[in-house]
Structures are given as structure tokens and as C-alpha cells.
N, C-alpha and C. Protein backbone atom coordinates (compact mmCIF):
# COMPACT_ATOMS: atom_id res chain seq x y z
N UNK A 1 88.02 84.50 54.31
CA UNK A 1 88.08 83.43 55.27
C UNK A 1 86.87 82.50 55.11
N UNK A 2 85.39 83.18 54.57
CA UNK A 2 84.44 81.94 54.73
C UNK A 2 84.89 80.99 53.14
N UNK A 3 85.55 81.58 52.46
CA UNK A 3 85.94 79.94 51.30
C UNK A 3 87.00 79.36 51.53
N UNK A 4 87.37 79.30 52.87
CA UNK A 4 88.76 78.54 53.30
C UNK A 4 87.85 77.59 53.97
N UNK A 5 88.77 76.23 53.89
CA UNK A 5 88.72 75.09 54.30
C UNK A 5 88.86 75.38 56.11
N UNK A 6 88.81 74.27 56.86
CA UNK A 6 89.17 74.49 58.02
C UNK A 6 90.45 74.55 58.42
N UNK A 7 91.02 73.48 57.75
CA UNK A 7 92.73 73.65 58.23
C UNK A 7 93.00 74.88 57.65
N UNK A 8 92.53 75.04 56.57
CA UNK A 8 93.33 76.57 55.94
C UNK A 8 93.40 77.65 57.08
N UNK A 9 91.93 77.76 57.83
CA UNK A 9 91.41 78.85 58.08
C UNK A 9 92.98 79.10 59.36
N UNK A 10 92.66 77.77 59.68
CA UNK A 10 94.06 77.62 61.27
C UNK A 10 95.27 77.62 60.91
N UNK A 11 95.62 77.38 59.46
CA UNK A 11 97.03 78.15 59.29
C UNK A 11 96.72 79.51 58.81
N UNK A 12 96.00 80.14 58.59
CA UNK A 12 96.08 81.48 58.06
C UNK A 12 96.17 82.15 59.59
N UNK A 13 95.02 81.82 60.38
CA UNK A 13 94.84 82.23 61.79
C UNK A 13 96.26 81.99 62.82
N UNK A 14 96.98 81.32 62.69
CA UNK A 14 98.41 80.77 63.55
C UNK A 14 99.20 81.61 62.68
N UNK A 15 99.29 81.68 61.65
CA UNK A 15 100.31 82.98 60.58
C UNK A 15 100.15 84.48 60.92
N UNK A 16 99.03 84.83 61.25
CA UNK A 16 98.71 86.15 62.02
C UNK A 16 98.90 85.90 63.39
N UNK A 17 98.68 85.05 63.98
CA UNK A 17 99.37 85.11 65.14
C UNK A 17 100.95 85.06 65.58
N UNK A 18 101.47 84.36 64.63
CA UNK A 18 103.01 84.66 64.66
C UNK A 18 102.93 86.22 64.08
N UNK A 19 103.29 86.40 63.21
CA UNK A 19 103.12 88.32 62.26
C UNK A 19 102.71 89.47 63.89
N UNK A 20 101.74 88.99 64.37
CA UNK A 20 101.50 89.60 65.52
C UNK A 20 102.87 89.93 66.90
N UNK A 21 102.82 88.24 66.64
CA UNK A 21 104.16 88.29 67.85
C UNK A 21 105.41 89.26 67.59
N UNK A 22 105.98 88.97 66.24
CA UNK A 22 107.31 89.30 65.93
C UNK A 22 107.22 90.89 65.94
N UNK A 23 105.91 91.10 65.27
CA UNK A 23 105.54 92.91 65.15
C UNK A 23 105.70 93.43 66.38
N UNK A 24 104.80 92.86 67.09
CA UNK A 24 105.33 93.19 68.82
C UNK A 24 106.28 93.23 69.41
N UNK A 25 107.45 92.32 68.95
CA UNK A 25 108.79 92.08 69.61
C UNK A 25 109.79 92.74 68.98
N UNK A 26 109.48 93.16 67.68
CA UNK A 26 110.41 94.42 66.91
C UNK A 26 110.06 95.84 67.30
N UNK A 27 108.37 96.28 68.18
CA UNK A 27 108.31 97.34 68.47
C UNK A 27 108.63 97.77 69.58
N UNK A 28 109.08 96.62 70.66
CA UNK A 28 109.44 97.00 72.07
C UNK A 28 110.99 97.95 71.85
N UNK A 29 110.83 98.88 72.51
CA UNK A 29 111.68 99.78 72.74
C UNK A 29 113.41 99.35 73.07
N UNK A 30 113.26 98.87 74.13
CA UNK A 30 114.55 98.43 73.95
C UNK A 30 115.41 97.09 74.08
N UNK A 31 116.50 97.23 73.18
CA UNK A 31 117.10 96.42 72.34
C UNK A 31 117.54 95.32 73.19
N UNK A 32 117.64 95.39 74.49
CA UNK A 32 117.64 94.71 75.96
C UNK A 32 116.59 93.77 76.34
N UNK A 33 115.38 93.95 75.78
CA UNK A 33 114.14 93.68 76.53
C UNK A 33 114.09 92.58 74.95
N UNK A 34 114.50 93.24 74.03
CA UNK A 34 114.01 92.69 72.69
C UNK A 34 115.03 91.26 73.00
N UNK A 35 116.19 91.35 73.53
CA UNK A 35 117.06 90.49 73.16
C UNK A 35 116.55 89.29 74.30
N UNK A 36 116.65 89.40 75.69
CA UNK A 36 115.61 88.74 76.43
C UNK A 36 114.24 88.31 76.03
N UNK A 37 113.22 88.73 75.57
CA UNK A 37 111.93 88.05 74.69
C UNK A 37 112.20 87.32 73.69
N UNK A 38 113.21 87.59 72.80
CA UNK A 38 113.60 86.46 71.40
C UNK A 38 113.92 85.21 72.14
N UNK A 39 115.09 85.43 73.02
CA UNK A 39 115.61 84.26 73.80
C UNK A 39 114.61 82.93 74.82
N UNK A 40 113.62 83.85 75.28
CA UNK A 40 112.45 82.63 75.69
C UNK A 40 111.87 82.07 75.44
N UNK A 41 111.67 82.32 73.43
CA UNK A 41 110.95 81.82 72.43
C UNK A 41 109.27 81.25 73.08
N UNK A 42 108.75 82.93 73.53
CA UNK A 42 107.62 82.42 73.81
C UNK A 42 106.54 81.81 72.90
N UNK A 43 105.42 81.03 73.00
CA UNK A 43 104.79 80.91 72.07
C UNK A 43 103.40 81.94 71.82
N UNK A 44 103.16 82.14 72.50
CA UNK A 44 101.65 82.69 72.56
C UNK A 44 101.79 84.28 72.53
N UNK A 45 101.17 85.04 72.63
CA UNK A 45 101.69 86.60 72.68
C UNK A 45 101.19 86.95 73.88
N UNK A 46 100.23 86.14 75.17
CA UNK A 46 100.53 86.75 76.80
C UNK A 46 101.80 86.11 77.19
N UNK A 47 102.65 85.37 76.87
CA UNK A 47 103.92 84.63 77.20
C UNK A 47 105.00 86.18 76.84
N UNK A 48 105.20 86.34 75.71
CA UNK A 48 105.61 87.38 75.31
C UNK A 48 105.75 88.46 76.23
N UNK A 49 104.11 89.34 76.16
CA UNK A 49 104.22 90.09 76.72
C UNK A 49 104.18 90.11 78.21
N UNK A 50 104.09 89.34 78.60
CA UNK A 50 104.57 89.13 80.30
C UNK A 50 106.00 89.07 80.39
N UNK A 51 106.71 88.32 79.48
CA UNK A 51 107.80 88.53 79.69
C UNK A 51 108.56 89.73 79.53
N UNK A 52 107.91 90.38 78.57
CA UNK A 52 108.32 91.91 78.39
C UNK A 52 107.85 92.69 79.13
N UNK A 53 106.78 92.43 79.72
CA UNK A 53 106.38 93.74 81.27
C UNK A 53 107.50 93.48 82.64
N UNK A 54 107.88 91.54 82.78
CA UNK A 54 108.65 91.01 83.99
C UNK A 54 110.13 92.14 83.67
N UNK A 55 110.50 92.06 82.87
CA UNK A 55 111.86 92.94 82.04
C UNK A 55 111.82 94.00 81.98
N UNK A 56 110.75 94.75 81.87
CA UNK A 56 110.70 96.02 82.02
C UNK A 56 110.34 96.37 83.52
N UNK A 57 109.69 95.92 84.49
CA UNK A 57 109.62 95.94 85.59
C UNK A 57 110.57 95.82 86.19
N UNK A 58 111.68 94.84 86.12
CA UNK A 58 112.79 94.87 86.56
C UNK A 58 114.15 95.72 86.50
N UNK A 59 113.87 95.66 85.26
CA UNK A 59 114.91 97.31 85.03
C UNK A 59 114.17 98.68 85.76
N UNK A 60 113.43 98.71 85.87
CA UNK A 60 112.94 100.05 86.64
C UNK A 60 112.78 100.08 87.84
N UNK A 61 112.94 98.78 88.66
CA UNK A 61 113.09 98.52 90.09
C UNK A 61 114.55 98.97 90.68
N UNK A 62 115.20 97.99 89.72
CA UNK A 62 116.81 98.13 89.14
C UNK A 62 117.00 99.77 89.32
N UNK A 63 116.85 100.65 88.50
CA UNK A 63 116.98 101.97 88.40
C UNK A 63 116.53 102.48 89.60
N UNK A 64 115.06 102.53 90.21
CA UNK A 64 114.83 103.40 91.39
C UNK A 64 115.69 102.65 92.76
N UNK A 65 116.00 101.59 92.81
CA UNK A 65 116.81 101.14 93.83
C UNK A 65 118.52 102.15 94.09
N UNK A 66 118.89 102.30 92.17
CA UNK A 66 120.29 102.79 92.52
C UNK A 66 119.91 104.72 92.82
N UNK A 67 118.85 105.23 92.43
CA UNK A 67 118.69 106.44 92.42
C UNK A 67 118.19 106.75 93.81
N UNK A 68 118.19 105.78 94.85
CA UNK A 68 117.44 106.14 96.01
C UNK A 68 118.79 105.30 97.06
N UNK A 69 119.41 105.19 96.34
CA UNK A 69 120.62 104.74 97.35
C UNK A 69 121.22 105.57 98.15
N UNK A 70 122.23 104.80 99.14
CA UNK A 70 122.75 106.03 100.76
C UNK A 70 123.41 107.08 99.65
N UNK A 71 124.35 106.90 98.68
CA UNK A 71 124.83 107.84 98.38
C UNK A 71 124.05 108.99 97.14
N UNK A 72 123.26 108.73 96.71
CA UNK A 72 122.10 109.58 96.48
C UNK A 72 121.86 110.92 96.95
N UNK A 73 122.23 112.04 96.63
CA UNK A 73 122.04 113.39 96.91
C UNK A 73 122.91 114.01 98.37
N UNK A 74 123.87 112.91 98.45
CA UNK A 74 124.81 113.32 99.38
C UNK A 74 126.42 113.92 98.50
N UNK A 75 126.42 113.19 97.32
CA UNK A 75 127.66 113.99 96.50
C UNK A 75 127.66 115.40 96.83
N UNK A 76 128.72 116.16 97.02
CA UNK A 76 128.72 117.80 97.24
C UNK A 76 130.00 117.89 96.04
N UNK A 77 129.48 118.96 95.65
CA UNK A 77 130.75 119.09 94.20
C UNK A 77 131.49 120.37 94.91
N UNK A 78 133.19 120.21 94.22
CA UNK A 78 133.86 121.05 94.95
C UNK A 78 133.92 122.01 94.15
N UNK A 79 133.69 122.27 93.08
CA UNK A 79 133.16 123.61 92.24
C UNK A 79 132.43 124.50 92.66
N UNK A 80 130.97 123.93 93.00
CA UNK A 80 129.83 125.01 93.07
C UNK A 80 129.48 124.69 94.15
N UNK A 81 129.41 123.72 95.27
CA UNK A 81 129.17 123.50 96.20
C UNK A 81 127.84 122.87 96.52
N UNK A 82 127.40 122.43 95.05
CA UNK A 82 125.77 122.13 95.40
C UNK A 82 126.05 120.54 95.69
N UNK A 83 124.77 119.79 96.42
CA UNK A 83 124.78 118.44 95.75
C UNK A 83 124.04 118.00 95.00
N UNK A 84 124.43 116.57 94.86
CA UNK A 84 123.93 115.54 94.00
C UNK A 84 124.88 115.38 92.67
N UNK A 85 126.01 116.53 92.53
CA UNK A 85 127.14 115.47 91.82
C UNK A 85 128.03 116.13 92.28
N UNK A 86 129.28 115.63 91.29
CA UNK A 86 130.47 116.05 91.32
C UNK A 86 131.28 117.15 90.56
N UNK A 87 132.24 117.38 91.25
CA UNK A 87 132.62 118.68 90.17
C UNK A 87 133.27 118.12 88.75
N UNK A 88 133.55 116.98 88.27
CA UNK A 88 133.57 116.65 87.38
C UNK A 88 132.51 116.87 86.30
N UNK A 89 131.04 116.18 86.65
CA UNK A 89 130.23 116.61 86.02
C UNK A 89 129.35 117.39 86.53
N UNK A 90 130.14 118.66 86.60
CA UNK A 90 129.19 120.26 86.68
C UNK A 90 129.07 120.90 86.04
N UNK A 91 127.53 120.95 86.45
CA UNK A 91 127.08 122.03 84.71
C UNK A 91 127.72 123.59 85.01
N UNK A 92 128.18 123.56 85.91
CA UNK A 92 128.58 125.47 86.09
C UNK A 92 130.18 125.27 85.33
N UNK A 93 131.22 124.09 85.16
CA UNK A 93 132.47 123.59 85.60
C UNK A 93 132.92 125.17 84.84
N UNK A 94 132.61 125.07 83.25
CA UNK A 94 133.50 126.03 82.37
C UNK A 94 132.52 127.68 82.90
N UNK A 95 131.60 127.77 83.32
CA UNK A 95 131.15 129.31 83.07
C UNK A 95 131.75 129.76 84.25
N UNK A 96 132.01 129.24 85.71
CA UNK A 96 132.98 129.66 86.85
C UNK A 96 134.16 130.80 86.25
N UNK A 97 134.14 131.96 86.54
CA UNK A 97 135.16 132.53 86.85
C UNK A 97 136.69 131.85 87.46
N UNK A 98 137.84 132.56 86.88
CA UNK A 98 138.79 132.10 87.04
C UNK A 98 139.10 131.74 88.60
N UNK A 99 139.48 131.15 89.67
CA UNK A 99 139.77 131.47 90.82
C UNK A 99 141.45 131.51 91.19
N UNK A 100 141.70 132.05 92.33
CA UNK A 100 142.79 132.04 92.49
C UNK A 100 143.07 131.42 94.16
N UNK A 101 143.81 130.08 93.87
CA UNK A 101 144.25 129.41 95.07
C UNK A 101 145.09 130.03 95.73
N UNK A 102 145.18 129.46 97.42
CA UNK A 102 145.96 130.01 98.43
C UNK A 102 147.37 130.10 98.20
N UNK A 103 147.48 129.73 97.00
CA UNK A 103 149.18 129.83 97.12
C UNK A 103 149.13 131.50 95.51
N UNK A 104 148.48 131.75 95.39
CA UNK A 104 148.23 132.58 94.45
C UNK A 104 148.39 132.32 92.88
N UNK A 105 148.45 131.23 92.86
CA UNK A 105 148.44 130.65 91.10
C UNK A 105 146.97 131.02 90.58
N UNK A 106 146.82 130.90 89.47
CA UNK A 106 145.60 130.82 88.77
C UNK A 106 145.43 129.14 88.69
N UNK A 107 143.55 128.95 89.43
CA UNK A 107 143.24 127.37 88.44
C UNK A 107 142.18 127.95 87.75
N UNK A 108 141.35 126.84 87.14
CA UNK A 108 140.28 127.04 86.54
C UNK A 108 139.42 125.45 86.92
């Protein structure tokens, strides 16, 4: 860098700063967050990454909002009787013993 000219030095310096950005925006995790940051065509890399913390903040607001909702740990499954799901997806569904309904058939 000290036998570069000045303009040189500021395109070499703006070329690592792009290389920086894109490296950053190919390592964010997900492909959601990646596709939102390409789209704002930030310039700078705090533009970037603010926009990638606003996006990731929001999806995780997003998430604890639906995991803390009224119906949240009120599911009772008619399998095992526990809550928080359904007897559809119960982990006991196949190891349950056979039962036998009031009319005397076999279910499972």
C-alpha cells in the first residue's frame, strides 16, 4: 500500500470493503435474512449489519410471541394424556400398547 498512488490506495481500500460486505452476507446463517440484506443493497457494512440484527430480531420476537401464545401448553394429547401436543405428534404414539375400546375392537 505505501507504493500506491492515492486513488489507487481508495480503490484497493473500497474493494476490501465490498469483499468484506459480500463475505459477511454469504456467512449469515439464514437464507431468509440473506435474501432480505441482498435486497436493501446496503452500502456500508453498519447498514448491512443492522439490517441483519433488525431481521434477526424480528424473527425471534416472531417466534417467542407464537411459543408463548393462549394456546401454548394447553394442547392435551389423547394418547398419553400429557400436554403441550397432540396425539398426532406423540412421541409415545407407536411404543403404547395395544388398547382395547368400549365396544371391544382392537385400536392402536
Amino acid at each position: 500500500m505505501q507504493d500506491c498512488e492515492d486513488d489507487e490506495r481508495i480503490g484497493i481500500v473500497a474493494l476490501a470493503d465490498k469483499l468484506r460486505n459480500i463475505c459477511f452476507v454469504q456467512g449469515i446463517f439464514s437464507d431468509r435474512i440473506q435474501t432480505i440484506v441482498r435486497s436493501r443493497n446496503g452500502n456500508t457494512f453498519d447498514e448491512i449489519a443492522e439490517t441483519a440484527l433488525e431481521e434477526e430480531s424480528a424473527i425471534f420476537s416472531k417466534n417467542e410471541r407464537y411459543r408463548q401464545g393462549p394456546a401454548f401448553g394447553k394442547l392435551l394429547c389423547s394418547n398419553c394424556g400429557k400436554t403441550g401436543h397432540v396425539a398426532a405428534k406423540c412421541y409415545l404414539k407407536d411404543k403404547k400398547d395395544v388398547r382395547v375400546n368400549k365396544l371391544g375392537s382392537e385400536i392402536r
